[in-house]
Structures are given as structure tokens and as C-alpha cells.
PDB file of N, CA and C in Angstrom:
ATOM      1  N   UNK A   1     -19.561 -31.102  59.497  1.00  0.00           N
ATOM      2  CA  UNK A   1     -18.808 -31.913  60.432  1.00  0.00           C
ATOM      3  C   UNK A   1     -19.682 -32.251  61.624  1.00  0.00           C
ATOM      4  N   UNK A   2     -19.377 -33.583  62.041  1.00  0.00           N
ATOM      5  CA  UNK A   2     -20.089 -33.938  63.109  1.00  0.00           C
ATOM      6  C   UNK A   2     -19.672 -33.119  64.757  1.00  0.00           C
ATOM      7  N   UNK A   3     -20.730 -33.423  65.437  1.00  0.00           N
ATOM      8  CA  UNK A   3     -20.065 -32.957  66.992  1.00  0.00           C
ATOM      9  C   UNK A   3     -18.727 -33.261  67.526  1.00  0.00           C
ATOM     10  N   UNK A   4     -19.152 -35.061  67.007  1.00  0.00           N
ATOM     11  CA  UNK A   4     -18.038 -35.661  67.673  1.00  0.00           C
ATOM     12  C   UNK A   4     -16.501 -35.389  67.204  1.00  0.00           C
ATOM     13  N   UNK A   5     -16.573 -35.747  65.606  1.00  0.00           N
ATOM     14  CA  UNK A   5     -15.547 -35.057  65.073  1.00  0.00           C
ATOM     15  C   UNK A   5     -14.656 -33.822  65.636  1.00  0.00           C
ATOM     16  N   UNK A   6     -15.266 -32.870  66.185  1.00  0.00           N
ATOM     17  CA  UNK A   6     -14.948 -31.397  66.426  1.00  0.00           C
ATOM     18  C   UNK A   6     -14.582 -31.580  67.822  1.00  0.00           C
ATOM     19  N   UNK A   7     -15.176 -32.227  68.591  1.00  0.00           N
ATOM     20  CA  UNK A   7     -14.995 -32.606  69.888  1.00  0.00           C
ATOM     21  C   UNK A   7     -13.501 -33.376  69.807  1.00  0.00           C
ATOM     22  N   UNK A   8     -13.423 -34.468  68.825  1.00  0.00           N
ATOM     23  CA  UNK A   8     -12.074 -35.191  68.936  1.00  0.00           C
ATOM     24  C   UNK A   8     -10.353 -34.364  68.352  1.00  0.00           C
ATOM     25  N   UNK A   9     -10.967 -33.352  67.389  1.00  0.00           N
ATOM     26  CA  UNK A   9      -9.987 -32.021  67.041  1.00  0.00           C
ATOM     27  C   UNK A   9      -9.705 -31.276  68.145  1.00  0.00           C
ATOM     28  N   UNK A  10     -10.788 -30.924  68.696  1.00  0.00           N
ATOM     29  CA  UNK A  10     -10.319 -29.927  69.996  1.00  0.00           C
ATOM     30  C   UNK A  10      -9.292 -30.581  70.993  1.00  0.00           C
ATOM     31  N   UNK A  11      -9.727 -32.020  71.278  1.00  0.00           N
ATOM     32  CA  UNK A  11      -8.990 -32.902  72.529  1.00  0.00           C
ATOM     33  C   UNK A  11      -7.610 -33.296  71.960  1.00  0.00           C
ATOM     34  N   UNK A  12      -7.499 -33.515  70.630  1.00  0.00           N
ATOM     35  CA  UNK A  12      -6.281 -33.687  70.048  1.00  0.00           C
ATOM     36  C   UNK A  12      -5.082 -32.041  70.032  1.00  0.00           C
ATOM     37  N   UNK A  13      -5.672 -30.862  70.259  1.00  0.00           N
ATOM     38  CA  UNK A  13      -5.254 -29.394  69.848  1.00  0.00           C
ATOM     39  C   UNK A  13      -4.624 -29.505  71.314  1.00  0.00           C
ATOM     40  N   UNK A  14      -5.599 -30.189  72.637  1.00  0.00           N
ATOM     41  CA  UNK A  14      -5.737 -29.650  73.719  1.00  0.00           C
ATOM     42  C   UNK A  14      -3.984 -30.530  74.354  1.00  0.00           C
ATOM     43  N   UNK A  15      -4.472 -32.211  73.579  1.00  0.00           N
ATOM     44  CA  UNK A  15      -3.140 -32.933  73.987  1.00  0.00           C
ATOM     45  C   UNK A  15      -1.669 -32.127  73.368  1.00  0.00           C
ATOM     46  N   UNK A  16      -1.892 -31.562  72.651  1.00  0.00           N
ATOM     47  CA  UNK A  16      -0.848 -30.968  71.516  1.00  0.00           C
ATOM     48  C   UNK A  16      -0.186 -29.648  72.377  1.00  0.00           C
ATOM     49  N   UNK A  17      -1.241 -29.093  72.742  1.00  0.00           N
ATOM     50  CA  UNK A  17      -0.799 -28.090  73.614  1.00  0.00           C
ATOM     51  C   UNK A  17      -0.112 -28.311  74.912  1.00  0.00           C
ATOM     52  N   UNK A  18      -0.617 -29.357  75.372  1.00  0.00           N
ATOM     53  CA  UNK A  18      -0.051 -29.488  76.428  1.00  0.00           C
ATOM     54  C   UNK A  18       1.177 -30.052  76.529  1.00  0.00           C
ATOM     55  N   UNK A  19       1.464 -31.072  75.551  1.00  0.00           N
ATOM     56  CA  UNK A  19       2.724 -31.841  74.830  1.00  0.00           C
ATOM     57  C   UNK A  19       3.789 -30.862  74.438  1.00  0.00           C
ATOM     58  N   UNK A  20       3.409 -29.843  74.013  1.00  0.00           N
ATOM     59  CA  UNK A  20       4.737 -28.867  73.982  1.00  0.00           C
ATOM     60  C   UNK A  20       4.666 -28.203  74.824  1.00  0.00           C
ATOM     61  N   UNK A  21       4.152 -27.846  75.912  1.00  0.00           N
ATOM     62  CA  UNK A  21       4.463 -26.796  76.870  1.00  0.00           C
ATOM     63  C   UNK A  21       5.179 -27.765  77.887  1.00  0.00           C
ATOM     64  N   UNK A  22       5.080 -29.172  77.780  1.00  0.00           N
ATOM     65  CA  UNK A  22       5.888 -30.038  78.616  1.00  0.00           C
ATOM     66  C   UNK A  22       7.501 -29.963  78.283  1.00  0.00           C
ATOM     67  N   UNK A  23       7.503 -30.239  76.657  1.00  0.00           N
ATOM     68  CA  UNK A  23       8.793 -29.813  76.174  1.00  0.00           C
ATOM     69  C   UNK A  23       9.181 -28.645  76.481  1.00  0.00           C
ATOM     70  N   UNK A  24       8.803 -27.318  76.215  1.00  0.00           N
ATOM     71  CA  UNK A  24       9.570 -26.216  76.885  1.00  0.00           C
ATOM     72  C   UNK A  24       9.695 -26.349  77.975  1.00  0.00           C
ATOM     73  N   UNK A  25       8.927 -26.782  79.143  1.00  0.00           N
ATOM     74  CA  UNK A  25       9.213 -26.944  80.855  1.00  0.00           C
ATOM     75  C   UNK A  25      10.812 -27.767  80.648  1.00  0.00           C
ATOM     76  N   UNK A  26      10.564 -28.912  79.647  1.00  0.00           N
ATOM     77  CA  UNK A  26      11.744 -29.721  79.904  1.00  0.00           C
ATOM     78  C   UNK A  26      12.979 -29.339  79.408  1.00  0.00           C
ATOM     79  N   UNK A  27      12.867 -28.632  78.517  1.00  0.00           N
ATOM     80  CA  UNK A  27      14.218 -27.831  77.643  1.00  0.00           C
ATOM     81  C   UNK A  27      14.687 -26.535  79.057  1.00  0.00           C
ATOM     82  N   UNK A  28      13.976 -26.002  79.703  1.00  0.00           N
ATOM     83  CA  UNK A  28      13.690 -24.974  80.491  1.00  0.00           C
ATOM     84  C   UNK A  28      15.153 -25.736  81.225  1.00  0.00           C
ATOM     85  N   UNK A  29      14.516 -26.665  82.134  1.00  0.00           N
ATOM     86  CA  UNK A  29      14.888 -27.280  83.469  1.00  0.00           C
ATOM     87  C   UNK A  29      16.382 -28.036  82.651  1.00  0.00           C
ATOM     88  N   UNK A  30      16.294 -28.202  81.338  1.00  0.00           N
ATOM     89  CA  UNK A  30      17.688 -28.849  81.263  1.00  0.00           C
ATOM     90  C   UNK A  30      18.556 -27.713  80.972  1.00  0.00           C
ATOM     91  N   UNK A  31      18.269 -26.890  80.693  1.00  0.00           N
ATOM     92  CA  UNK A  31      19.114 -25.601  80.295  1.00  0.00           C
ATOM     93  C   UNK A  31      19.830 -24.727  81.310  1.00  0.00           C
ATOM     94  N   UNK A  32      19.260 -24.758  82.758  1.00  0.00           N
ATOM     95  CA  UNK A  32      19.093 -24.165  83.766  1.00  0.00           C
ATOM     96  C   UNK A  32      20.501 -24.090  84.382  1.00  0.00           C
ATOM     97  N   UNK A  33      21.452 -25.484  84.084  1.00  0.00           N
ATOM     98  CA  UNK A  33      22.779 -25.394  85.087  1.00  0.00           C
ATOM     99  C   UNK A  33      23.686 -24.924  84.130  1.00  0.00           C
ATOM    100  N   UNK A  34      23.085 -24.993  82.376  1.00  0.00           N
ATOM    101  CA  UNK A  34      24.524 -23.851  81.656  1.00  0.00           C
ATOM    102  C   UNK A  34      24.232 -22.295  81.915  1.00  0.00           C
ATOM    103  N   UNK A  35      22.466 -22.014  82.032  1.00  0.00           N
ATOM    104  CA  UNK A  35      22.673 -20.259  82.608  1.00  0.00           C
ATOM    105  C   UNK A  35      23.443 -20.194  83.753  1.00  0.00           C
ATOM    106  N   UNK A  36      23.563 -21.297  84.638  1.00  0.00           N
ATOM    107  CA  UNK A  36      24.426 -21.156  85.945  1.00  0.00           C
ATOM    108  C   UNK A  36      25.765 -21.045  85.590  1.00  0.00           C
ATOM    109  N   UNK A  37      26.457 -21.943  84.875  1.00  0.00           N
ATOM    110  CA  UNK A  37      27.375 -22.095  84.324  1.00  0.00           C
ATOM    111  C   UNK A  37      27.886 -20.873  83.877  1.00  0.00           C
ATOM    112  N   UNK A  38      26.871 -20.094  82.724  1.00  0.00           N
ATOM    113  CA  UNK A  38      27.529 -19.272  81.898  1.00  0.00           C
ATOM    114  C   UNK A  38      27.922 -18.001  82.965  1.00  0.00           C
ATOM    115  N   UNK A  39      26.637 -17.556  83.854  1.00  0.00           N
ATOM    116  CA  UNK A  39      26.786 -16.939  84.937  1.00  0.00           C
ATOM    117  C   UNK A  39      28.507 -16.651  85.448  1.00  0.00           C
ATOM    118  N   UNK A  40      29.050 -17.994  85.636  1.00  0.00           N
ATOM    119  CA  UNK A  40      30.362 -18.024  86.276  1.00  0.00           C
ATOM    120  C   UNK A  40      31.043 -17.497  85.937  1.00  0.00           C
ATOM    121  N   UNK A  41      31.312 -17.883  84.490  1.00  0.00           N
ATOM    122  CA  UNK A  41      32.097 -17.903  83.467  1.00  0.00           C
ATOM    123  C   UNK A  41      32.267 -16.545  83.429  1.00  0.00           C
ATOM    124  N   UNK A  42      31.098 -15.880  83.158  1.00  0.00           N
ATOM    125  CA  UNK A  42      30.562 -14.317  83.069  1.00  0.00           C
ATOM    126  C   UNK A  42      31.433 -13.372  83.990  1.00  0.00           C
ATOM    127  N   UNK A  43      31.180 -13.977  85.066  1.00  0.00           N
ATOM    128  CA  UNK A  43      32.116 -13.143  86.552  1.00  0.00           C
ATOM    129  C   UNK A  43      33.023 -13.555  86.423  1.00  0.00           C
ATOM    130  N   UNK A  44      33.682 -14.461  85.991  1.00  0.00           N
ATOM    131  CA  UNK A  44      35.454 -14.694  85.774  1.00  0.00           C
ATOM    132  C   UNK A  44      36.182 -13.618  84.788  1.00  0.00           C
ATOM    133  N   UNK A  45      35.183 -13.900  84.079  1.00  0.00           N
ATOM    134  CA  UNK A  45      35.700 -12.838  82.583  1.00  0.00           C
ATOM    135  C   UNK A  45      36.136 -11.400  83.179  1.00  0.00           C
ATOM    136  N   UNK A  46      34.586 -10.915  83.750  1.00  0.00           N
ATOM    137  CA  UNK A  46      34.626  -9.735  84.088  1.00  0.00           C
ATOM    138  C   UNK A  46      35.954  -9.328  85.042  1.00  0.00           C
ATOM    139  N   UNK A  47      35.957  -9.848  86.232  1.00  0.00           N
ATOM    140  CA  UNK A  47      36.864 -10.238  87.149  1.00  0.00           C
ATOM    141  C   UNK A  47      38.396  -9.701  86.394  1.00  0.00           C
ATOM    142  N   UNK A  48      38.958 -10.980  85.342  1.00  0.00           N
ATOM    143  CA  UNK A  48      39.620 -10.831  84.586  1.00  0.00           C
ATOM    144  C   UNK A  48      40.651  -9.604  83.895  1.00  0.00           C
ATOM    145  N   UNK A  49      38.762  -9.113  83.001  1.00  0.00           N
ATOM    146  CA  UNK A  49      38.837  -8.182  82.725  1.00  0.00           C
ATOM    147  C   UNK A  49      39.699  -6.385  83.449  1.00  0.00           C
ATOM    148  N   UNK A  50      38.658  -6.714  84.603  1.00  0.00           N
ATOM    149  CA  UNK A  50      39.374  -5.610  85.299  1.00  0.00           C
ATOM    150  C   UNK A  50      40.703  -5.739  85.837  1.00  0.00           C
ATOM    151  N   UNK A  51      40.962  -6.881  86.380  1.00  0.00           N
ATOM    152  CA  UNK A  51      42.554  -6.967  87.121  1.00  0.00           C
ATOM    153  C   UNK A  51      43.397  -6.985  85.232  1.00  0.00           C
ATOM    154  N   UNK A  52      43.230  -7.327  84.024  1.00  0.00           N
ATOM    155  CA  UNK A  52      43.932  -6.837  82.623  1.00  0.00           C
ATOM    156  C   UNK A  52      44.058  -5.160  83.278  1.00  0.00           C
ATOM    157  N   UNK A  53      42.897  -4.475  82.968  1.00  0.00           N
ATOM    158  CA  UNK A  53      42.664  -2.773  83.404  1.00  0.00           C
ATOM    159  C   UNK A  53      43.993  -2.770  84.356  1.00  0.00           C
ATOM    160  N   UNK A  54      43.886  -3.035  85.475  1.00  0.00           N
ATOM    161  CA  UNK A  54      44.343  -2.534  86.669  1.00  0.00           C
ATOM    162  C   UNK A  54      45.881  -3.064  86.527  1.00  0.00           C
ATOM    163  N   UNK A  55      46.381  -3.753  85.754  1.00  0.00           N
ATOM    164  CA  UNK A  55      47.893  -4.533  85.167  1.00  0.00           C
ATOM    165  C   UNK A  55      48.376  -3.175  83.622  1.00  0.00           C
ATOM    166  N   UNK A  56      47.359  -2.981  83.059  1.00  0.00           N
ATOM    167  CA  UNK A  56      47.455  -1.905  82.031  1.00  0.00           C
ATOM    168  C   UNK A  56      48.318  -0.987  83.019  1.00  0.00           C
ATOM    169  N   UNK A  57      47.286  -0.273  83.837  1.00  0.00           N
ATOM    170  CA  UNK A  57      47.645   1.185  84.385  1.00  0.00           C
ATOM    171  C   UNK A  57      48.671   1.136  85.474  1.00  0.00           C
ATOM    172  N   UNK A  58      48.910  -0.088  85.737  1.00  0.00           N
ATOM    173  CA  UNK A  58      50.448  -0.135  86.107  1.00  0.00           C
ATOM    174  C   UNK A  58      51.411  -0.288  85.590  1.00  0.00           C
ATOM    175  N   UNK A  59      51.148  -0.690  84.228  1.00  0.00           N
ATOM    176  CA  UNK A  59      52.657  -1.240  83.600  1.00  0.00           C
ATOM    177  C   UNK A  59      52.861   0.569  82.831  1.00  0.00           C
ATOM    178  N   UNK A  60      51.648   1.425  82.438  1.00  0.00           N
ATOM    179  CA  UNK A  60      51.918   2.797  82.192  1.00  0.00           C
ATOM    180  C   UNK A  60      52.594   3.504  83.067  1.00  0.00           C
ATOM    181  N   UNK A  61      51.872   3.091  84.490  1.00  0.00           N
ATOM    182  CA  UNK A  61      52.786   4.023  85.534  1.00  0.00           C
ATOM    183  C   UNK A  61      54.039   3.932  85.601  1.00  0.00           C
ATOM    184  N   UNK A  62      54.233   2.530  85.552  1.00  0.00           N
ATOM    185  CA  UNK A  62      55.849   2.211  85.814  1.00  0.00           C
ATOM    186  C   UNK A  62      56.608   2.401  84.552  1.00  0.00           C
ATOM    187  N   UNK A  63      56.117   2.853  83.440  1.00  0.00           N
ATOM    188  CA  UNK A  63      56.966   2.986  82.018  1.00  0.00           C
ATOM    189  C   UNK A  63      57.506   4.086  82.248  1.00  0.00           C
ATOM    190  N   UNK A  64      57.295   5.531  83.072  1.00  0.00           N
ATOM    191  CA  UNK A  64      58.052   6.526  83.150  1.00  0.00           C
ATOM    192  C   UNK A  64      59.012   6.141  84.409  1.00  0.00           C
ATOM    193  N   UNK A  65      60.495   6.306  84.121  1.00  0.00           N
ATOM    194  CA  UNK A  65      61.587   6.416  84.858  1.00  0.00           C
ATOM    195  C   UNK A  65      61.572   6.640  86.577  1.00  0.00           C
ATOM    196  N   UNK A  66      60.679   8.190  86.495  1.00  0.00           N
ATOM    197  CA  UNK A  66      60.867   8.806  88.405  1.00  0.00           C
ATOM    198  C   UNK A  66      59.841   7.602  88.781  1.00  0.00           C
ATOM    199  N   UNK A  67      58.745   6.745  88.307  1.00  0.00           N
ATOM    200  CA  UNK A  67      57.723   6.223  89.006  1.00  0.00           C
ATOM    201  C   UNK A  67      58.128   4.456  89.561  1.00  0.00           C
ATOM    202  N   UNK A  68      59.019   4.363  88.201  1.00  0.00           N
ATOM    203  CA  UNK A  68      59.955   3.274  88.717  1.00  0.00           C
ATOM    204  C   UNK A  68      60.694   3.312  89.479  1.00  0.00           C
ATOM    205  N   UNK A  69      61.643   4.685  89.654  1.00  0.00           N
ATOM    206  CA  UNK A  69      62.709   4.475  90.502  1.00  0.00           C
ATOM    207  C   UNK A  69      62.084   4.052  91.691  1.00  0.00           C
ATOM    208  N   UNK A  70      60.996   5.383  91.864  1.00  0.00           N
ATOM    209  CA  UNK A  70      60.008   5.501  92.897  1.00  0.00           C
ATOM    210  C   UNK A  70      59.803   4.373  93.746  1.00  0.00           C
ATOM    211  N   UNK A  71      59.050   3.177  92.988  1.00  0.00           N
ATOM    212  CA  UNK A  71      58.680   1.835  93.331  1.00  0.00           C
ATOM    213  C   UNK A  71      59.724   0.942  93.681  1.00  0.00           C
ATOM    214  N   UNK A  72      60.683   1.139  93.016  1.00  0.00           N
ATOM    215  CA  UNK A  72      62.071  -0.006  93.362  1.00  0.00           C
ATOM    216  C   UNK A  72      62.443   0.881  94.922  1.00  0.00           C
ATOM    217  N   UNK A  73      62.455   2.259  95.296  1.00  0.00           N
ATOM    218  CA  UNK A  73      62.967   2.566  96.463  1.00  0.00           C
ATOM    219  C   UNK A  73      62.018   1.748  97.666  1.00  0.00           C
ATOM    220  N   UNK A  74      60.691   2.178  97.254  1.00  0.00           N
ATOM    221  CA  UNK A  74      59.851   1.759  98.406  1.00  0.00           C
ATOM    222  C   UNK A  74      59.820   0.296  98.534  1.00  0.00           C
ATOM    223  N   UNK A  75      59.644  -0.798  97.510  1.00  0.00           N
ATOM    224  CA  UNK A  75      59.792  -1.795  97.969  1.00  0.00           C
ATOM    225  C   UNK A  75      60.875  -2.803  97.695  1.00  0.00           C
ATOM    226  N   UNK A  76      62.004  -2.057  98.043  1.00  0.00           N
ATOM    227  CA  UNK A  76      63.469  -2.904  98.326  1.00  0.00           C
ATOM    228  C   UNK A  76      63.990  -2.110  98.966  1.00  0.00           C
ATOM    229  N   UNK A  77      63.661  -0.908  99.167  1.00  0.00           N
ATOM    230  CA  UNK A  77      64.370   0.041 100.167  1.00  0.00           C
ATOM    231  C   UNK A  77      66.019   0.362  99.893  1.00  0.00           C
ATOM    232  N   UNK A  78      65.254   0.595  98.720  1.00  0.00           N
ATOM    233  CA  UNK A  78      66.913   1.542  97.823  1.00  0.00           C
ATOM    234  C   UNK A  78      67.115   3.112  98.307  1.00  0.00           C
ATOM    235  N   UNK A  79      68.280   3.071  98.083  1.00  0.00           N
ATOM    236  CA  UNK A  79      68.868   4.330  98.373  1.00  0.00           C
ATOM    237  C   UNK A  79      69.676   5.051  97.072  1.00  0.00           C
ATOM    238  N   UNK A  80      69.441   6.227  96.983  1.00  0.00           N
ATOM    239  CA  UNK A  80      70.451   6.766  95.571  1.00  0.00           C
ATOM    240  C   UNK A  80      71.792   7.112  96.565  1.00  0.00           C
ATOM    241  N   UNK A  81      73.039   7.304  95.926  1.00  0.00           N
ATOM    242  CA  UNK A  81      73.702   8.287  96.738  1.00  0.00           C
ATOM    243  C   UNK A  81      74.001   9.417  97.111  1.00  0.00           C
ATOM    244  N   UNK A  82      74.337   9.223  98.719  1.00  0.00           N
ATOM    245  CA  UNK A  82      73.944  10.639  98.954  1.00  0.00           C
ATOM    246  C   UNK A  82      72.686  11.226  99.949  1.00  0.00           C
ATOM    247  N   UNK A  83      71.727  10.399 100.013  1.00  0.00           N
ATOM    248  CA  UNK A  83      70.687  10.124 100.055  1.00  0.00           C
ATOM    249  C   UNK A  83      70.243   9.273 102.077  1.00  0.00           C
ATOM    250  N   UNK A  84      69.811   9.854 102.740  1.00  0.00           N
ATOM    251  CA  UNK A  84      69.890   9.411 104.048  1.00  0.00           C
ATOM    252  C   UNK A  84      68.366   8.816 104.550  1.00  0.00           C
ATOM    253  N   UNK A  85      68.183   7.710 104.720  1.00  0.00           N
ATOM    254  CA  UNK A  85      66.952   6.762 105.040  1.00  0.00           C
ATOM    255  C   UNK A  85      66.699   7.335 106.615  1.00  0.00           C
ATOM    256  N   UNK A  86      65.384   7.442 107.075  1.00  0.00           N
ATOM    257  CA  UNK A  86      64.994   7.851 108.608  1.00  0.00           C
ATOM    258  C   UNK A  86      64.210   6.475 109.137  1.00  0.00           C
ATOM    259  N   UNK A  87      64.149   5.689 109.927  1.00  0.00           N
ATOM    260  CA  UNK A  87      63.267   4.789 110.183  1.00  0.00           C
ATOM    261  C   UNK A  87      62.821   5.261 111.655  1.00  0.00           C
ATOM    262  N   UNK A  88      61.625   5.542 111.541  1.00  0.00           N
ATOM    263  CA  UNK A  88      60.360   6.047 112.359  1.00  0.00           C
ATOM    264  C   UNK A  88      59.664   4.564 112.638  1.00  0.00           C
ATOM    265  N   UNK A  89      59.647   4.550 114.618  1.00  0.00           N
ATOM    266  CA  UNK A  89      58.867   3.676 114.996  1.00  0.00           C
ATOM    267  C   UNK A  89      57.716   3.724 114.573  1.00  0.00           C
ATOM    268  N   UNK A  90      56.902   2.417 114.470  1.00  0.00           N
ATOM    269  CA  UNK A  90      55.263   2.717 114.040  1.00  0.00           C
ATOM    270  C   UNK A  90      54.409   3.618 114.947  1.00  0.00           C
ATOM    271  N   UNK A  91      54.450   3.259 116.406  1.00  0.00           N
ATOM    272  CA  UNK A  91      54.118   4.318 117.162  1.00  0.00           C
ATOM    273  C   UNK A  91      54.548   5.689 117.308  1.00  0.00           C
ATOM    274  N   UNK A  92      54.704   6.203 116.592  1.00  0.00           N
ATOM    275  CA  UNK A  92      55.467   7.722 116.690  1.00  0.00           C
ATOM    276  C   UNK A  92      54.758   8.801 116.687  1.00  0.00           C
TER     277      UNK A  92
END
């Protein structure tokens, strides 16, 4: 093979190389706002996820009877009968 020959393989390897590392830069930079994207998505889920958890271990708490009553007293301010309410200023 001639010089030149080998010389025009190399410059053709060299355009080649560089021609796809342009494409990955460009696949890179177009890809960039769904990792952002997915990112979100990611923390919503999670987010989600835990307030499901934290809806679980309340709907357990409240499945036993004393924990319900419990909750209906404190926030409606029920009374059983029989039963005498104290209301204490906040400053006390």
C-alpha cells in the first residue's frame, strides 16, 4: 500500500471518529430534559409512596375500636356518658 493510501484511511478513521462522538454529544444533550423529567417523576413516586405508608399505618391504627373512639373524641370533642370535659386556658 501506498503512503498516501494509508494516510487517506487514517483521515477517513479520524472523520469517523469524530462523527460519532458528535452523535453521542448529540443523543447526550437531547436526552438530558427526560433524565430531568424522570428525576421528577422519581420524587413524586417516592413522595407518594411514603404518604401510601403513612395512610397504611393509620387506617391499622384506627381499625382497633379504643384508637377510634380515641380519635373521634379528640377531634370532634365527644364525650361518652358520664364522662366530664375540663377546658384549660392555653396559658395555664
Amino acid at each position: 500500500m501506498s503512503e498516501r493510501l494509508i494516510r487517506l484511511l487514517i483521515f477517513i478513521q479520524v472523520v469517523i471518529i469524530f462523527y460519532l462522538g458528535f452523535l453521542v454529544i448529540k443523543e447526550k444533550i437531547k436526552n438530558k430534559p427526560f433524565k430531568e423529567e424522570f428525576k421528577i417523576y422519581k420524587n413524586y413516586i417516592e413522595k407518594l409512596e411514603k404518604e401510601n405508608k403513612e395512610l397504611r399505618e393509620k387506617l391499622e391504627y384506627l381499625s382497633d375500636a379504643e384508637n377510634l373512639k380515641k380519635e373521634m373524641k379528640e377531634k370532634f370533642n365527644l364525650v361518652e356518658p358520664g364522662e366530664k370535659v375540663i377546658i384549660l386556658p392555653e396559658n395555664f
